[in-house]
Protein backbone atom coordinates (compact mmCIF):
# COMPACT_ATOMS: atom_id res chain seq x y z
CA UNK A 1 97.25 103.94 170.94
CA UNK A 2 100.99 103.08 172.23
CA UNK A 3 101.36 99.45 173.39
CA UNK A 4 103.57 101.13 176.32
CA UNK A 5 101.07 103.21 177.61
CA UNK A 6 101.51 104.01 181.22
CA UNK A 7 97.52 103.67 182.87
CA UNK A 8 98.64 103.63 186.01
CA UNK A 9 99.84 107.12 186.09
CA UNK A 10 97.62 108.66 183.74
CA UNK A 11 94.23 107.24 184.79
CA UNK A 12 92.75 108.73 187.70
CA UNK A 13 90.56 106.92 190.02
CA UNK A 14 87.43 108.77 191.05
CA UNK A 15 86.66 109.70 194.81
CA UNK A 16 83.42 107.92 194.29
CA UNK A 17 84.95 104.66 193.84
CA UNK A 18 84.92 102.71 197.15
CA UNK A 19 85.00 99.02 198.43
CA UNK A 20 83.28 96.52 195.84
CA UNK A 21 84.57 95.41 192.53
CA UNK A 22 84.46 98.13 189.66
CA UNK A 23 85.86 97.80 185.93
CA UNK A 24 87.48 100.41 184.07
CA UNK A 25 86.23 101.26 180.36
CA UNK A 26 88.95 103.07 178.37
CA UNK A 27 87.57 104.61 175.40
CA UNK A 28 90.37 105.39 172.76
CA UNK A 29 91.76 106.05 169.21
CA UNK A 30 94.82 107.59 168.69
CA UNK A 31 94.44 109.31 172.19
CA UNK A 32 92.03 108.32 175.09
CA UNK A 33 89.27 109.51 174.88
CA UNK A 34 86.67 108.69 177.78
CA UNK A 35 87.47 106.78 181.26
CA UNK A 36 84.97 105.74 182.63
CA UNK A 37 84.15 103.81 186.16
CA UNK A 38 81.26 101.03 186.39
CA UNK A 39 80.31 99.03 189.67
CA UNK A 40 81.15 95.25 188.69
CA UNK A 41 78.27 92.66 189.32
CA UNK A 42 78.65 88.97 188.14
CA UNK A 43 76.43 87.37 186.03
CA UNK A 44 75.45 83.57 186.69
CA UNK A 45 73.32 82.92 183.66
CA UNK A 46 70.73 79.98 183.80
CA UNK A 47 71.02 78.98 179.85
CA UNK A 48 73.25 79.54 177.06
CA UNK A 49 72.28 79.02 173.73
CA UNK A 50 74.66 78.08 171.08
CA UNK A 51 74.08 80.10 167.67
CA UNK A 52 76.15 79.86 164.46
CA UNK A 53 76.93 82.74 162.94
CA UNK A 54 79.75 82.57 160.37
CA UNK A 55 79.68 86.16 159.99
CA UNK A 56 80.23 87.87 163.22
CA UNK A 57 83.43 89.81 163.68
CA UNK A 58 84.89 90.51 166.80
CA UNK A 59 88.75 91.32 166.62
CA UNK A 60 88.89 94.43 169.10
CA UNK A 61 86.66 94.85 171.97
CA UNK A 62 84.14 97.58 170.13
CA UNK A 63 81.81 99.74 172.35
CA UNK A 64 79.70 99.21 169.60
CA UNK A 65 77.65 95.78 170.81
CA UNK A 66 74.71 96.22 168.86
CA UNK A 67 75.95 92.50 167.23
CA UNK A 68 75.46 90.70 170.03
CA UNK A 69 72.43 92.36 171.33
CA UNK A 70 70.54 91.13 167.90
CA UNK A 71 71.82 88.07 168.44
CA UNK A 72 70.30 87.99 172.11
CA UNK A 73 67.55 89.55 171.01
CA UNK A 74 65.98 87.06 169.00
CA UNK A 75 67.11 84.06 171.74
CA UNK A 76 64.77 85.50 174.20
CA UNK A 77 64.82 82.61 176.45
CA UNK A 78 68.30 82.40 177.11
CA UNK A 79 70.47 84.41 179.20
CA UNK A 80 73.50 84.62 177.02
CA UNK A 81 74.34 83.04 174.00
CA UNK A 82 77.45 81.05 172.47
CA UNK A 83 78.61 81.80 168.98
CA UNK A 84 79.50 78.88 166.80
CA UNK A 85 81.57 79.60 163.30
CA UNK A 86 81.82 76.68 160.73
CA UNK A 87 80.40 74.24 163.73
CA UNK A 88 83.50 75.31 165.99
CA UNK A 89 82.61 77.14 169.37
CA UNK A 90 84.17 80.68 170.06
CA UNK A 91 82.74 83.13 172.53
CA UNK A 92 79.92 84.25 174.64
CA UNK A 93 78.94 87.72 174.08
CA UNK A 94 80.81 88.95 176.74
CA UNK A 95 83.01 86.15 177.82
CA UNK A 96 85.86 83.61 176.26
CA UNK A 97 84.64 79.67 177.22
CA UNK A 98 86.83 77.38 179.38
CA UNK A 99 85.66 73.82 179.73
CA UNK A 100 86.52 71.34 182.17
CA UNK A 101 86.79 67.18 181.46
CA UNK A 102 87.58 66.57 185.10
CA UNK A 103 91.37 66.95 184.49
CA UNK A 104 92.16 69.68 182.57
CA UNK A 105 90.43 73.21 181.45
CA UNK A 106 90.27 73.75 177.71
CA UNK A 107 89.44 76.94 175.66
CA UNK A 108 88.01 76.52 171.99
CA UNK A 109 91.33 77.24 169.38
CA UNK A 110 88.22 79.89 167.39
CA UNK A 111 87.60 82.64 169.34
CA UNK A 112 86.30 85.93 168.70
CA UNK A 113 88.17 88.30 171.11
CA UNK A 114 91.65 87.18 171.82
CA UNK A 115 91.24 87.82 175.74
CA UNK A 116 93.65 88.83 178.28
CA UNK A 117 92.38 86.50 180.97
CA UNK A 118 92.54 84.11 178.24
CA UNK A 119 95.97 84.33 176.81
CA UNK A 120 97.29 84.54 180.93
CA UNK A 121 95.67 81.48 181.92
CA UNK A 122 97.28 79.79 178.62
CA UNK A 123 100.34 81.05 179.11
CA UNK A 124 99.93 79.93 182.56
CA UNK A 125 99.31 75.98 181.36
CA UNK A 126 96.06 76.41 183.51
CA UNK A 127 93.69 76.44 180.22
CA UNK A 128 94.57 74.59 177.22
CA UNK A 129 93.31 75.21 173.51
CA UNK A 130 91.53 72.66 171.19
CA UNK A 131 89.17 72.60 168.48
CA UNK A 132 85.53 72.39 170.52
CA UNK A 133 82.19 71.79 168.79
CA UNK A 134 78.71 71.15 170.28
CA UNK A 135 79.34 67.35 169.72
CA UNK A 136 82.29 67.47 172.29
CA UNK A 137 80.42 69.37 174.63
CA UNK A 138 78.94 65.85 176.13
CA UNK A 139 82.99 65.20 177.60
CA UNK A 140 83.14 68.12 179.75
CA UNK A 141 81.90 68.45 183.30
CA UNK A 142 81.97 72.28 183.66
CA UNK A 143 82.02 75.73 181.65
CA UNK A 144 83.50 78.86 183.11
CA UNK A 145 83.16 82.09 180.96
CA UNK A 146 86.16 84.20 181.58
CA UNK A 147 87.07 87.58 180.96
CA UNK A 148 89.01 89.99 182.47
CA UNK A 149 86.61 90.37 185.32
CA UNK A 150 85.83 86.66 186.20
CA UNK A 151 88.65 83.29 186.51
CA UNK A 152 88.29 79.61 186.14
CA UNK A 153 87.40 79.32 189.59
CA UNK A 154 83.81 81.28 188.29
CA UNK A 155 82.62 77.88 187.22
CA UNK A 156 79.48 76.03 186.25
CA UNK A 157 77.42 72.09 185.97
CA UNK A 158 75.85 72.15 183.01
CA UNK A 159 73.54 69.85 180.73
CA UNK A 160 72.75 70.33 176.86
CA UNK A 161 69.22 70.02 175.86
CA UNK A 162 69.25 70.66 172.14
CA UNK A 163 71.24 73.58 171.35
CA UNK A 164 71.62 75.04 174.63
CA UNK A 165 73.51 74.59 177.62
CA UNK A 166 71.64 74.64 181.21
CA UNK A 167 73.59 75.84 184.29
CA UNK A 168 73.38 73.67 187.18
């Protein structure tokens, strides 16, 4: 699809959609090929576990999630989980990480899905990148996932008990 796409007069928003926060899921190829309109509801998970998996792909967000749901699927007792490649954090499943040391908010450098809210808030000097394993986890104060739906100021206490990180 054209980089100069104009959404805002092509997409149409529904009569349906009132007050309250609602995303927008553009399904396209070449041409679009499915709007569609979803009430928005934040998620405040309880635990996160972190899973390595060298192998996951991620590059364009996919409608296709069936990845990450076999992933969740066989962490049961977590609400979300963090991928790890070659011991470096990347992403929740549906989130980038941000982690706070009490002075500044960093972002791990490996990442799955190069997100928007990401790259803005980078760009922005408001979230900076490093390298960030489970070892450097014990520095940081707070974790914010962000994606296009939820900021930095979506944030989170947490504690690690072996390979998972507790919300507060």
């Amino acid at each position: 699809m054209d980089n100069d796409f104009d959404f805002e007069n092509t997409i149409q928003i529904p009569n349906w959609v009132g007050e309250g926060l609602y995303r927008c899921r553009i399904s396209y190829a070449e041409n679009i090929e499915q709007v569609a309109f979803f009430s928005y509801q934040f998620k405040h998970p309880k635990t996160l576990q972190i899973v390595e998996n060298d192998n996951l792909k991620y590059d364009y967000k996919f409608e296709d999630r069936s990845s990450f749901q076999n992933i969740l699927s066989e962490n049961p007792d977590a609400d979300d989980i963090i991928i790890s490649q070659n011991g470096l954090l990347t992403d929740a499943s549906y989130a980038n990480l941000a982690f706070f040391d009490g002075i500044k908010w960093f972002t791990p450098s490996t990442y799955l899905l190069k997100g928007t809210k990401r790259d803005l808030l980078i760009t922005n000097q408001q979230l900076f990148v490093d390298e960030i394993r489970k070892a450097d986890l014990k520095k940081f104060k707070k974790i914010a996932l962000i994606n296009a739906m939820r900021d930095l100021d979506l944030n989170y206490d947490f504690e690690i008990i072996n390979n998972k990180i507790l919300i507060k």
